[in-house]
Protein backbone atom coordinates (compact mmCIF):
# COMPACT_ATOMS: atom_id res chain seq x y z
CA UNK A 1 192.64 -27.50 75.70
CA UNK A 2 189.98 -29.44 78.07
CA UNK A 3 189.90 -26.32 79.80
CA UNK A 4 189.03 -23.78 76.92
CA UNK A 5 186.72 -26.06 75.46
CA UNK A 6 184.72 -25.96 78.50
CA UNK A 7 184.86 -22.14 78.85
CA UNK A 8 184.05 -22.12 75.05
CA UNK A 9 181.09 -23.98 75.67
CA UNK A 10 179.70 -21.91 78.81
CA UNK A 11 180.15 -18.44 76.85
CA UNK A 12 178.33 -19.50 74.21
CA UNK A 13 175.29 -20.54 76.47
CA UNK A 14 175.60 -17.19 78.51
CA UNK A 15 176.02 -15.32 75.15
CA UNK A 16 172.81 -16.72 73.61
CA UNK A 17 169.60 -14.38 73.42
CA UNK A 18 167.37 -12.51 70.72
CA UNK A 19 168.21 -8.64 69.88
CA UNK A 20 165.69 -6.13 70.85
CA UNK A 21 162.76 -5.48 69.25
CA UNK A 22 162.03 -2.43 67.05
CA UNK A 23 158.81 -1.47 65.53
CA UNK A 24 158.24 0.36 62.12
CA UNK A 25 156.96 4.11 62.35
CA UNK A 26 153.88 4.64 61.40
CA UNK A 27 154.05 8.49 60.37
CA UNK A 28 157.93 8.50 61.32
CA UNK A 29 160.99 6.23 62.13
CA UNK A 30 160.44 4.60 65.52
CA UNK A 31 163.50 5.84 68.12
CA UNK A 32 165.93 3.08 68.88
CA UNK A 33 164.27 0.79 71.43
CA UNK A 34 166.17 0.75 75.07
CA UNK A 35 168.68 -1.42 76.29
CA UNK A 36 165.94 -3.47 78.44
CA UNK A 37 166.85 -7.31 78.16
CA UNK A 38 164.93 -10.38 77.57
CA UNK A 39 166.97 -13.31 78.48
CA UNK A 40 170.40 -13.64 80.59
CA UNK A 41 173.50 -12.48 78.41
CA UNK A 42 176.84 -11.32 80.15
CA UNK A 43 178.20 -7.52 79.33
CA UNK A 44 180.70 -6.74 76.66
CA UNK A 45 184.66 -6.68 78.29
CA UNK A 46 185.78 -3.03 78.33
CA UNK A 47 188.44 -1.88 76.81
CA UNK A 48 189.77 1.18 78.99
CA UNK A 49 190.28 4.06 76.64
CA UNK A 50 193.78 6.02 76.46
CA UNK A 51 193.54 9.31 76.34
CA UNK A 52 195.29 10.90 73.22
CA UNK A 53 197.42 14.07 73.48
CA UNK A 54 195.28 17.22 71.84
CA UNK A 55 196.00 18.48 68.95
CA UNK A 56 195.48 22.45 68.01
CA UNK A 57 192.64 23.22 65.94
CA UNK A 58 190.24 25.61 65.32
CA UNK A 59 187.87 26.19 68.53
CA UNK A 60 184.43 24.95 67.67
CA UNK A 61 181.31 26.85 68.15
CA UNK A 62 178.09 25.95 69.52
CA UNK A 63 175.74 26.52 66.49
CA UNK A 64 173.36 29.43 67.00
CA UNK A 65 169.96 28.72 68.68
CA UNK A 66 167.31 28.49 65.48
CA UNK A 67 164.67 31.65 65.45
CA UNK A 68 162.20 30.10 67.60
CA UNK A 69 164.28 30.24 70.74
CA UNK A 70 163.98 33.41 72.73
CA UNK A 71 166.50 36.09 72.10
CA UNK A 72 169.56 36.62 73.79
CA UNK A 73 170.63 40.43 75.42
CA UNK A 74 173.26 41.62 73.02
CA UNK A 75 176.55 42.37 75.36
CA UNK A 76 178.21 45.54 74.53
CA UNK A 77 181.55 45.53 72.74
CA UNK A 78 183.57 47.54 75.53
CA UNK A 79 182.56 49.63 78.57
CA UNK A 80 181.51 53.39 78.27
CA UNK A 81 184.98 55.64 78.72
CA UNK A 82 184.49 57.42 82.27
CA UNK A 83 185.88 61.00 82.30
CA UNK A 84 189.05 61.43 83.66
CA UNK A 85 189.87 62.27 86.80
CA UNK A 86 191.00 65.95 87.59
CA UNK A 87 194.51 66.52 87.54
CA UNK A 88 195.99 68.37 90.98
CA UNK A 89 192.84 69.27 92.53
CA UNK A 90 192.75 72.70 94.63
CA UNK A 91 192.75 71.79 98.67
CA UNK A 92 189.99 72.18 100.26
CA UNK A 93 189.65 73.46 103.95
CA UNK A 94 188.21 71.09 106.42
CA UNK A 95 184.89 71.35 107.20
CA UNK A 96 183.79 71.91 110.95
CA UNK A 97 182.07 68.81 112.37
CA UNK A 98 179.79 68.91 115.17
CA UNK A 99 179.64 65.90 117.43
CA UNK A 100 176.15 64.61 117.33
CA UNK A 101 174.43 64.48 120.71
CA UNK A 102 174.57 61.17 122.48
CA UNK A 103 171.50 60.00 124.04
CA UNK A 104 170.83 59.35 127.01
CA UNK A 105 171.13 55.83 127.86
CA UNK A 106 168.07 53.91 128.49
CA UNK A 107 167.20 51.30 130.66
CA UNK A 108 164.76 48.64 129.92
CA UNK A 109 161.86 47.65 132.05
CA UNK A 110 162.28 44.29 133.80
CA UNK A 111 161.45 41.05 131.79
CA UNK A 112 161.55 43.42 128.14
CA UNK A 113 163.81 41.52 126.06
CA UNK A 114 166.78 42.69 124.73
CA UNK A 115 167.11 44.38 120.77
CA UNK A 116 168.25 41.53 118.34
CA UNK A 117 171.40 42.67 116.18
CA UNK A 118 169.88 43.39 112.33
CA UNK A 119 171.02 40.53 110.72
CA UNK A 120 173.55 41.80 107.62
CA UNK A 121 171.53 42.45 104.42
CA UNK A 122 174.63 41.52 102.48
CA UNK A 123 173.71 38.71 99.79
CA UNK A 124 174.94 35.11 99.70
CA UNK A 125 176.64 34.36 96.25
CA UNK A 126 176.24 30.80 95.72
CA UNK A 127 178.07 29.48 93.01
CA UNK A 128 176.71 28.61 89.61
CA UNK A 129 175.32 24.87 89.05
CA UNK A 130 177.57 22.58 86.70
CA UNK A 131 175.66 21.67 83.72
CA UNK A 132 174.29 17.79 84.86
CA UNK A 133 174.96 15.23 81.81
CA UNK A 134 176.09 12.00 81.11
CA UNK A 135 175.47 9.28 78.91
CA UNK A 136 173.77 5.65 78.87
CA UNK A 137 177.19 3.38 78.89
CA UNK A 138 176.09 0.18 79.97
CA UNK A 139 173.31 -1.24 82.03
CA UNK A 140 175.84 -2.59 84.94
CA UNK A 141 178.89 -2.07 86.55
CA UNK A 142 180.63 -1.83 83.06
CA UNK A 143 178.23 1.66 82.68
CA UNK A 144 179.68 3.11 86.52
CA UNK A 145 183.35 1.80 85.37
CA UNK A 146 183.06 3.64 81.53
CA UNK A 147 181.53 7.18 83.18
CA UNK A 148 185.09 7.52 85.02
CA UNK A 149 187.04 6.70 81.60
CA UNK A 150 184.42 9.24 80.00
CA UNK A 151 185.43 12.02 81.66
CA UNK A 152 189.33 11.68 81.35
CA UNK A 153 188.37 11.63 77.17
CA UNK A 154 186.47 14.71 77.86
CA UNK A 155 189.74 16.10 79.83
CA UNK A 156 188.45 15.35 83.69
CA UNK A 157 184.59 17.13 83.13
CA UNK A 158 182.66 15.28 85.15
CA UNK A 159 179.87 13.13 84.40
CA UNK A 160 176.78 14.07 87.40
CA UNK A 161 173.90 11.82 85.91
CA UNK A 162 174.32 8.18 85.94
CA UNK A 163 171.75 6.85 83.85
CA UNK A 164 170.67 3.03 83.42
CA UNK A 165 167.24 1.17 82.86
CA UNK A 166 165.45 -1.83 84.47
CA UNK A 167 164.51 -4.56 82.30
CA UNK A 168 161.46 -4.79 81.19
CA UNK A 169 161.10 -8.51 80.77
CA UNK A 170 159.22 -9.88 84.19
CA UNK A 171 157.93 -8.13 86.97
CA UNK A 172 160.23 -9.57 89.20
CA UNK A 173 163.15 -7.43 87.88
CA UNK A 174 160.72 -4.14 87.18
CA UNK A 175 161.09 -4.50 90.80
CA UNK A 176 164.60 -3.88 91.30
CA UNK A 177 165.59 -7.43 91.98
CA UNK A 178 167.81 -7.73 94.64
CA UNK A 179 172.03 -6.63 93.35
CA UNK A 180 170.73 -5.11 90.16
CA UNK A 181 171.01 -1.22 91.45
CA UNK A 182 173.32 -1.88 94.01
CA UNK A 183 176.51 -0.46 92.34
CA UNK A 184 174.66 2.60 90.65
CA UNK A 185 173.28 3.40 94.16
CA UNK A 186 176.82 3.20 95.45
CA UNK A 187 178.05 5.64 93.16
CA UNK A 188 175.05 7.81 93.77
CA UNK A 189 175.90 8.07 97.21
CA UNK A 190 179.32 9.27 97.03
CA UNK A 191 179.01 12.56 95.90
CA UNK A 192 175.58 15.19 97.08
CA UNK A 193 175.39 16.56 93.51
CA UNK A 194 175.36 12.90 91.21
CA UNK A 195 172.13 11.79 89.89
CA UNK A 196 170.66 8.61 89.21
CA UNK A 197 168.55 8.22 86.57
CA UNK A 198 166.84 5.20 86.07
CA UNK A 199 164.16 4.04 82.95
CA UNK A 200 161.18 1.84 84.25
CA UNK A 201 159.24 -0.07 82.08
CA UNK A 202 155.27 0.13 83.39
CA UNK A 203 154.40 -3.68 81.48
CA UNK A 204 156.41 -6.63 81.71
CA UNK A 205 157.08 -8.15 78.29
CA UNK A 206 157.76 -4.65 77.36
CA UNK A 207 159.31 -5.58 74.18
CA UNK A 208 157.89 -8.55 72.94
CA UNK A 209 155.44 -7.25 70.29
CA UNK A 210 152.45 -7.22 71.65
CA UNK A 211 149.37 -6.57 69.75
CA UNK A 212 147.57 -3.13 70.46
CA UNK A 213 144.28 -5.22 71.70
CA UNK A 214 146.18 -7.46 74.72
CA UNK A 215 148.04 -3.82 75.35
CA UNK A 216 144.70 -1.87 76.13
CA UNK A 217 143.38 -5.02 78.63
CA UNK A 218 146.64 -4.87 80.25
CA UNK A 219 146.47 -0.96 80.64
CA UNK A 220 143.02 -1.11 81.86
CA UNK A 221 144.29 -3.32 84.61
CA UNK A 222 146.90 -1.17 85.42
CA UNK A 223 144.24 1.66 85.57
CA UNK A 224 142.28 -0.83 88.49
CA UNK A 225 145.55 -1.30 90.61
CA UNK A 226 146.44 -4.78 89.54
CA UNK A 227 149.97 -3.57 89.00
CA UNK A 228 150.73 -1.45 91.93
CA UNK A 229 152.32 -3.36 94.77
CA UNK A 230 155.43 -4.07 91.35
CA UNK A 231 155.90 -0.16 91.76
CA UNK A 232 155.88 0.00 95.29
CA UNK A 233 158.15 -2.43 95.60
CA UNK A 234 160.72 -0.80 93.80
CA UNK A 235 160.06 2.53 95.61
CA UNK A 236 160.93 0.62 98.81
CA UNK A 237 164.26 -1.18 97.02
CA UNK A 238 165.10 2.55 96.28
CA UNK A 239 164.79 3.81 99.62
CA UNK A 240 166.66 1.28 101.23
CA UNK A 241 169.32 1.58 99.06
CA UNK A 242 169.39 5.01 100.09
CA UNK A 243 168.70 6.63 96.93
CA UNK A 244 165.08 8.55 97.40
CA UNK A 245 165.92 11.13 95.45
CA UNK A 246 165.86 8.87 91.97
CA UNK A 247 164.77 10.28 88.41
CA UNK A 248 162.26 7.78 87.53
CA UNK A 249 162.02 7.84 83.44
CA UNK A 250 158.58 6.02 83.58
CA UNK A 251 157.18 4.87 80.63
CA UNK A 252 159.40 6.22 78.43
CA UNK A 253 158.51 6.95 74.79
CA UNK A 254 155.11 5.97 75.31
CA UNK A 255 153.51 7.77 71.93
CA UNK A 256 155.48 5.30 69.99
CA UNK A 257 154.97 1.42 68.95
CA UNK A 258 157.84 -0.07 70.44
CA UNK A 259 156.78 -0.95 73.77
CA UNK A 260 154.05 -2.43 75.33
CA UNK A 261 153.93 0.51 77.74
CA UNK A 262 152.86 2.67 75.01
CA UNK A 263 149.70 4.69 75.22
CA UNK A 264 148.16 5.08 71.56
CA UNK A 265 145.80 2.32 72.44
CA UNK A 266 144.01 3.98 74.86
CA UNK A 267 145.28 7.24 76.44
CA UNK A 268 142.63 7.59 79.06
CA UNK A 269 143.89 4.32 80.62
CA UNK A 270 147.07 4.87 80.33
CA UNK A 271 147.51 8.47 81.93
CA UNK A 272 145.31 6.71 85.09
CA UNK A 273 147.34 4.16 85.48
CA UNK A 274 150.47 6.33 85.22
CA UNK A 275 148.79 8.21 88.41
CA UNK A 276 148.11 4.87 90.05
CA UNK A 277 152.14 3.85 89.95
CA UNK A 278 153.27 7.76 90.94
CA UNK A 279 150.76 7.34 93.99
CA UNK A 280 151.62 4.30 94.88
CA UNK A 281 155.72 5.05 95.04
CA UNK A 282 154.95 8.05 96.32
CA UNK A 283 152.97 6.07 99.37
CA UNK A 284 156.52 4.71 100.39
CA UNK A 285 158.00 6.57 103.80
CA UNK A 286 161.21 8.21 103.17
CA UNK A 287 160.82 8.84 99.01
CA UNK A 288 161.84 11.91 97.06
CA UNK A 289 161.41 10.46 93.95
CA UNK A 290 161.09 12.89 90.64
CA UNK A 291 159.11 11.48 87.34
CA UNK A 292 159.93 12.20 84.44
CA UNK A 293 157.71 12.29 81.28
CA UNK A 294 159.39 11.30 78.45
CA UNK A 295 157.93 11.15 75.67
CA UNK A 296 159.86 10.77 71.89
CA UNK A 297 160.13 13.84 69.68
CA UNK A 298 157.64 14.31 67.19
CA UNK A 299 154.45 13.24 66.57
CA UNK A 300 155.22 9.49 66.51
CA UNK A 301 151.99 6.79 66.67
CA UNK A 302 150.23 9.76 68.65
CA UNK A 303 150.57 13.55 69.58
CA UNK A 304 152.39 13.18 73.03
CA UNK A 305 149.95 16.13 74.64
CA UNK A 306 147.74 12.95 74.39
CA UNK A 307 149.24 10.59 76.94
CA UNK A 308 150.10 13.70 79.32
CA UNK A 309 148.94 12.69 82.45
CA UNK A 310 148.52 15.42 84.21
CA UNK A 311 150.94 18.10 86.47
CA UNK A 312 150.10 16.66 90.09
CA UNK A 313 152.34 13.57 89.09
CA UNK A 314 154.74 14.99 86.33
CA UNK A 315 157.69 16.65 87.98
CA UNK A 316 159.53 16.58 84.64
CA UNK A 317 158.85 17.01 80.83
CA UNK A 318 161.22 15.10 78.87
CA UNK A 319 161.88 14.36 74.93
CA UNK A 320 164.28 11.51 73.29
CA UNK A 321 165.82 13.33 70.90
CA UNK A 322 167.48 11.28 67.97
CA UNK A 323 168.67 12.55 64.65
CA UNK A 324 166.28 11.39 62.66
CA UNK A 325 163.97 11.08 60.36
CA UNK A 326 166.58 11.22 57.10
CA UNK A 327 166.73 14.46 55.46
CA UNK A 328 165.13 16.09 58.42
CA UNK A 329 167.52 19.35 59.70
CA UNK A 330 167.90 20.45 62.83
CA UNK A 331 166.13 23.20 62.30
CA UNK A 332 163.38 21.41 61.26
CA UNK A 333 163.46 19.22 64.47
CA UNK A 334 163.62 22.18 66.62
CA UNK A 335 160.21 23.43 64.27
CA UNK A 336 158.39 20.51 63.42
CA UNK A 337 155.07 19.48 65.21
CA UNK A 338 155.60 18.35 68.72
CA UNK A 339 159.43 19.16 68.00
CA UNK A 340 162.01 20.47 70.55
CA UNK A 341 160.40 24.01 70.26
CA UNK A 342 156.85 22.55 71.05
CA UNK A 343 158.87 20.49 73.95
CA UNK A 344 159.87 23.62 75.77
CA UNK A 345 157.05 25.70 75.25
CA UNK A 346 154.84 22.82 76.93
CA UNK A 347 157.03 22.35 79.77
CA UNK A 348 157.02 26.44 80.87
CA UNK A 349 153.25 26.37 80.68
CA UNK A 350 153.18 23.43 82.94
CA UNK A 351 155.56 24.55 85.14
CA UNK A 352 158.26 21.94 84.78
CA UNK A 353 161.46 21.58 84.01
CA UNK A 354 162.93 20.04 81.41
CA UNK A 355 165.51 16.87 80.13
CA UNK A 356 166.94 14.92 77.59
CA UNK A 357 167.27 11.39 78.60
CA UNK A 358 168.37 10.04 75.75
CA UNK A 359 169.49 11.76 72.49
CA UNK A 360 172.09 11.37 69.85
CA UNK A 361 173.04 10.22 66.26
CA UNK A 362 171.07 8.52 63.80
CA UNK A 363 169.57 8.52 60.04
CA UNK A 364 171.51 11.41 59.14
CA UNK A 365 175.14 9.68 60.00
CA UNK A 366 178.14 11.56 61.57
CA UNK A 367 175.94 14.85 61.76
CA UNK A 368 178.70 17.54 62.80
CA UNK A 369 175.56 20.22 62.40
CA UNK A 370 173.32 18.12 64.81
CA UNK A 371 175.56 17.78 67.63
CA UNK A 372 176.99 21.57 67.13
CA UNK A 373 172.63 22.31 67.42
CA UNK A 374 171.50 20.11 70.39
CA UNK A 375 174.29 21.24 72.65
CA UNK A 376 173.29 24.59 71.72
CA UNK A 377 170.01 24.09 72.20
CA UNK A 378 170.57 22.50 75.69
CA UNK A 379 172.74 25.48 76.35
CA UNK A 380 170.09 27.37 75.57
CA UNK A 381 167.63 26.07 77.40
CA UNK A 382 169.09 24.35 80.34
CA UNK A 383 167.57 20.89 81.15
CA UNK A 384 167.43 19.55 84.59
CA UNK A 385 170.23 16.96 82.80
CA UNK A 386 170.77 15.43 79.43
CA UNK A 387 172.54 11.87 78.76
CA UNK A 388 173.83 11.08 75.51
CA UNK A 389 172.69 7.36 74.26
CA UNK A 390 176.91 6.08 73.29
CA UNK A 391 176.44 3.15 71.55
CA UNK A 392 176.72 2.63 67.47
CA UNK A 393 174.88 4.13 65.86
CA UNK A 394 174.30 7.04 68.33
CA UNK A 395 177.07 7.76 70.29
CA UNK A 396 180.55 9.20 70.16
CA UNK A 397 182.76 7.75 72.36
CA UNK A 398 182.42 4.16 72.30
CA UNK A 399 180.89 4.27 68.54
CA UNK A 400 183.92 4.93 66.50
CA UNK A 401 182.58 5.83 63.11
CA UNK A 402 181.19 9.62 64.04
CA UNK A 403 184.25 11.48 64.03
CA UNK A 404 183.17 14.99 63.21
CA UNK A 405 180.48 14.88 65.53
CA UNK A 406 182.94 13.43 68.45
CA UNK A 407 184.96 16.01 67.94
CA UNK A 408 182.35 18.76 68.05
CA UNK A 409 180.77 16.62 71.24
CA UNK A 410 184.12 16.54 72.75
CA UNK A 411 185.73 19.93 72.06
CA UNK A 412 182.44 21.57 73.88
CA UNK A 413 182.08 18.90 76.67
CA UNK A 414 185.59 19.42 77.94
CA UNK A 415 185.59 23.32 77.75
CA UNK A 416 188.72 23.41 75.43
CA UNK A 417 189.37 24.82 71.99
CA UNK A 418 191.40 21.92 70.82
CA UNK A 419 190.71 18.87 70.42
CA UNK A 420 192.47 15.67 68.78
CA UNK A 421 191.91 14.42 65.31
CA UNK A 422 192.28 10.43 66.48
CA UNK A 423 189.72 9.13 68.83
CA UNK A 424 191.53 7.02 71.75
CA UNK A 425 190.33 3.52 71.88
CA UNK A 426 187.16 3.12 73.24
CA UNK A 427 185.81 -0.48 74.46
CA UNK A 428 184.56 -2.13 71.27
CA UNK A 429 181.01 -1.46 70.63
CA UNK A 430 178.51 -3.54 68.91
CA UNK A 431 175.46 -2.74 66.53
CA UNK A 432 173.50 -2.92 69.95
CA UNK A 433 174.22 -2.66 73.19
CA UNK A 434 174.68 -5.97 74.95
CA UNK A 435 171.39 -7.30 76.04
CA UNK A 436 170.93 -6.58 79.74
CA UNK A 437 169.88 -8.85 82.63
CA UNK A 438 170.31 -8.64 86.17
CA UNK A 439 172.42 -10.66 88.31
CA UNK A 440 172.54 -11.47 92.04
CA UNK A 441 174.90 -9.59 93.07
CA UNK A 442 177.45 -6.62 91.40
CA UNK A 443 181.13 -8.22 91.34
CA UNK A 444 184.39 -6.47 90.41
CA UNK A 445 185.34 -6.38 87.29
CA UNK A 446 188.47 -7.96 85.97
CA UNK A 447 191.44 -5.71 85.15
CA UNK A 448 192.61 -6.27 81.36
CA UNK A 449 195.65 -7.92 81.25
CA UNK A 450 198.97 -7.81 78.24
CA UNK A 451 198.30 -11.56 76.98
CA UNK A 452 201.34 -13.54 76.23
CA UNK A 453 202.91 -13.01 72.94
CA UNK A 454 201.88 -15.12 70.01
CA UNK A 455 198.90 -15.71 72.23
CA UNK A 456 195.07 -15.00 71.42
CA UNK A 457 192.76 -13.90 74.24
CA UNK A 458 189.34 -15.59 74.00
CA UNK A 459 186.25 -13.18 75.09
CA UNK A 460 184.12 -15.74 77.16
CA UNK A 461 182.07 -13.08 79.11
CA UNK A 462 182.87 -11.29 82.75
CA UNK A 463 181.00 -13.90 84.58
CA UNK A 464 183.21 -17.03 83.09
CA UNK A 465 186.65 -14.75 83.31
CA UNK A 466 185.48 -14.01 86.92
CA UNK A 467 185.37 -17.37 88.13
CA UNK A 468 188.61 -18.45 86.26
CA UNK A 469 190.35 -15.78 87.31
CA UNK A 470 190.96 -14.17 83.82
CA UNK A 471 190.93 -14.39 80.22
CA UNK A 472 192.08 -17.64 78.72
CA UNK A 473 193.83 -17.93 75.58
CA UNK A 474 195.40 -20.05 72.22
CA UNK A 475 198.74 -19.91 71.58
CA UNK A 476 198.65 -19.03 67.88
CA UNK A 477 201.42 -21.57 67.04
CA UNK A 478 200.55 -24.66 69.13
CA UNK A 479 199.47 -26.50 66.08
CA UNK A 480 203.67 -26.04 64.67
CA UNK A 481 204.95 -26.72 68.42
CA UNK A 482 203.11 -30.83 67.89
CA UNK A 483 204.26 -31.34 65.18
C-alpha cells in the first residue's frame, strides 16, 4: 500500500490544472475554445476501441446541398438505344489499293541534327485524390495512436490529416519546444500524401482573459516585430523535423473573444502583424509552409472580412464550423451572414482554397440532420481537408452520447451502407479534452493490460504508469483477507 499511496499522491499533482477558458458571445455563442493548455497535466489512458460487427440497415444519404450551392448536371437515367446493327450484310468487292510512292530518301547535311520522335499525345490519367480528413484526437501521442483505431471504426478509411495545436501558454512552447512535434512529424513522414496540421496561437497567454485594452498594446507590438524571432523559430523546428510542408492554422478564430489572438480590438494591427509572422517563417531556408485563415462561422465579435489580411500571405480560407447557435438549422448556417455560403463565395474570389479545421456537434445535441448537411456540403465543395473536433460534446467516436449522428458520420466515412446500431468502446472521454502540455520527449505508450480479478486498476496518468511499468491496482477484498 506504501507504493499506491505514493503513486496516488504524484497523479494527483500531475492531474492538477484549471479548465480552459471560454468567453460569452456577444451577438452569438462563442465556439468551443481549443485544446491549448495552461499548466502540466498528463493525457487521458486510451481505451483501444473494438470494432463491432455491422449490422444491415438502411444506406444513409448525404442530405442535399441547400439552394445556395451551385447546381449539379442532372445524369441521364440510361444511355440513348443505338440502332442495330445490320443483319447479313451483302459482300463487298475489295477495293484496288495503290501503293503510295515512297520518297526518296534524304540525307542530311553534316552537323543538322537528327528529327526528334513526336512525343505520344495520349493523356496521363492520374487517379482521383482521396478526400483528406481527420479529426482532433488528442494533442500527443495518444492523438497519432487513436487516428489508427479511427479508421478500423470507420472500416480501414484512412485518416490523411493529422491535426494537433501548440499551446498557447508561453512563448517558449509557441515555439515548438523541443519533443512536442516529434511524433506527429514522424507520422507525417511516413506516407507522401498525410498532412499535418498544426493550430498556432500568435499571443502567449492566449487564454487567460485578457482585457481588450492589454490585447491591442500587445498586437501593436506584434505589428513592430517584437514577436517575430517566436515564429521563426518554429519555422526552423519545422524544417528540421522535416516537415516544411505544414498547415499552419494561425490565429485561429480570431473574430471571436476567446483568445487573446483575437482581432476585434484593432484589425489594422492585427492583419500587419499576421504579415509580419507569415514573412518571417517564410524567411526560413527550406519552408513550404501553407496558412490557413481560419476564422469562426458567423459574424461572431466582428465580421471576419475584417481581420482578412490580405491574399499575398493567405494560402487558405478556413471556417470552424460548430452546430450552433440553438435553434439555428443547417440551412440557416449555410445562409446566414458570414455563414458557410458567404465562406465559399469569399474564398473563389480570392483565389483560395478552402477547409474545415475544426467542426462538429454542439447546441443542437445529437443532430442526425447536421452531420447528414456538412458532409454534404464538404462533398460539395471539396476542402483542401476537414477534421472533425471528437471530444464530448462534439464528436462521434470518442463522445458516446451522439448516436444518430455517429452513425450518419460513420456509415458515409467508411463508404458502406450498413452500419452498426452499438458504438464499440471508445477511450473514455471527458467534458473537455485533457489539458495539453508538452513534454521533453514523446515515449511509448503503455499497452492496456486484463487486471487481476477482484482487482481495481487505478488511473494515475501515462507518465507515472510509464515509470512503474504499468497500472497499479486494489484488490477489492483486501480489507476481508486482514481480517
Amino acid at each position: 500500500m506504501t507504493v499506491v499511496a505514493a503513486a496516488l499522491v504524484a497523479s494527483a499533482a500531475l492531474a492538477c490544472g484549471p479548465g480552459f477558458a471560454a468567453g460569452a458571445g456577444v451577438t452569438r455563442v462563442a465556439d468551443p475554445p481549443a485544446p491549448t493548455p495552461a499548466v502540466p497535466a498528463p493525457p487521458a489512458t486510451a481505451q483501444t476501441p473494438v470494432p463491432q460487427a455491422p449490422v444491415p440497415l438502411a444506406p444513409v444519404p448525404l442530405a442535399p446541398v441547400p439552394q445556395a450551392a451551385a447546381p449539379q448536371t442532372p445524369v441521364p437515367l440510361a444511355p440513348a438505344p443505338e440502332p442495330p446493327a445490320p443483319q447479313n450484310p451483302a459482300p463487298q468487292p475489295p477495293a484496288p489499293v495503290t501503293p503510295a510512292p515512297v520518297p526518296p530518301a534524304v540525307t542530311p547535311a553534316p552537323g543538322t541534327p537528327a528529327p526528334s520522335t513526336p512525343a505520344s499525345s495520349t493523356p496521363t490519367l492520374t487517379p482521383p485524390q482521396r478526400p483528406a480528413f481527420g479529426a482532433y484526437l488528442d494533442y500527443g501521442p495518444l492523438g497519432v495512436a487513436r487516428m489508427a483505431q479511427l479508421s478500423t471504426w470507420l472500416g480501414g478509411a484512412e485518416l490523411r490529416v493529422g491535426h494537433t495545436y501548440l499551446p498557447g501558454d508561453r512563448w517558449s512552447n509557441i515555439e515548438g519546444r523541443p519533443g512536442f512535434l516529434d511524433v506527429w512529424a514522424h507520422w507525417r513522414r511516413e506516407k507522401a500524401d498525410r498532412m499535418l496540421v498544426l493550430n498556432v496561437p500568435m499571443m502567449e497567454r492566449n487564454e487567460d482573459g485578457v482585457s481588450d485594452a492589454e490585447v491591442r498594446r500587445l498586437l501593436r507590438r506584434g505589428a513592430d516585430g517584437e514577436f517575430d524571432q517566436h515564429f521563426k523559430a518554429l519555422a526552423e523546428r519545422l524544417v528540421e523535423l522535416d516537415v516544411p510542408d505544414t498547415v499552419l492554422v494561425l490565429g485561429w478564430e480570431m473574430n471571436g473573444i476567446t483568445y487573446t489572438h483575437r482581432c476585434g480590438p484593432d484589425p489594422e494591427a492585427w492583419k500587419t502583424y499576421w504579415n509580419r509572422i507569415v514573412t518571417a517563417m517564410r524567411s526560413v531556408p527550406g519552408q513550404a509552409f501553407k496558412f490557413d485563415f481560419a476564422p469562426s462561422r458567423g459574424r461572431d465579435a466582428v465580421p471576419w472580412t475584417q481581420c482578412y489580411p490580405g491574399d499575398d500571405t493567405v494560402d487558405i480560407v478556413g471556417m470552424d464550423s460548430y452546430d450552433q447557435p440553438s435553434g439555428l438549422t443547417f440551412e440557416e448556417q449555410v445562409k446566414e451572414p458570414y455563414g458557410l455560403q458567404e465562406h465559399v463565395d469569399f474564398a473563389k474570389k480570392h483565389g483560395k482554397a478552402i477547409s474545415y479545421p475544426e467542426w462538429g456537434l454542439f447546441r443542437n445535441g445529437d443532430n442526425a440532420t447536421y452531420m447528414r448537411g456538412m458532409l454534404g456540403w464538404m462533398d460539395a465543395h471539396k476542402p483542401l481537408y476537414n477534421t472533425l473536433t471528437d471530444y464530448c460534446p462534439h464528436g462521434v467516436w470518442q463522445c458516446r452520447q451522439n448516436p444518430q449522428a455517429s452513425e450518419v458520420y460513420r456509415a458515409v466515412l467508411s463508404g458502406r451502407p450498413a452500419v452498426p446500431t452499438l458504438l464499440p468502446s471508445p477511450p473514455a472521454p471527458s467534458a473537455q479534452p485533457a489539458t495539453p502540455q508538452p513534454v521533453g520527449q514523446p515515449v511509448p505508450q503503455p499497452s492496456p493490460s486484463a487486471a487481476p480479478a477482484r482487482c481495481s486498476p487505478l488511473d494515475l496518468g501515462d507518465w507515472v504508469e510509464y515509470w512503474l511499468g504499468g497500472k497499479l491496482c486494489v484488490r477489492l477484498d483486501w480489507y476481508s483477507r486482514r481480517h
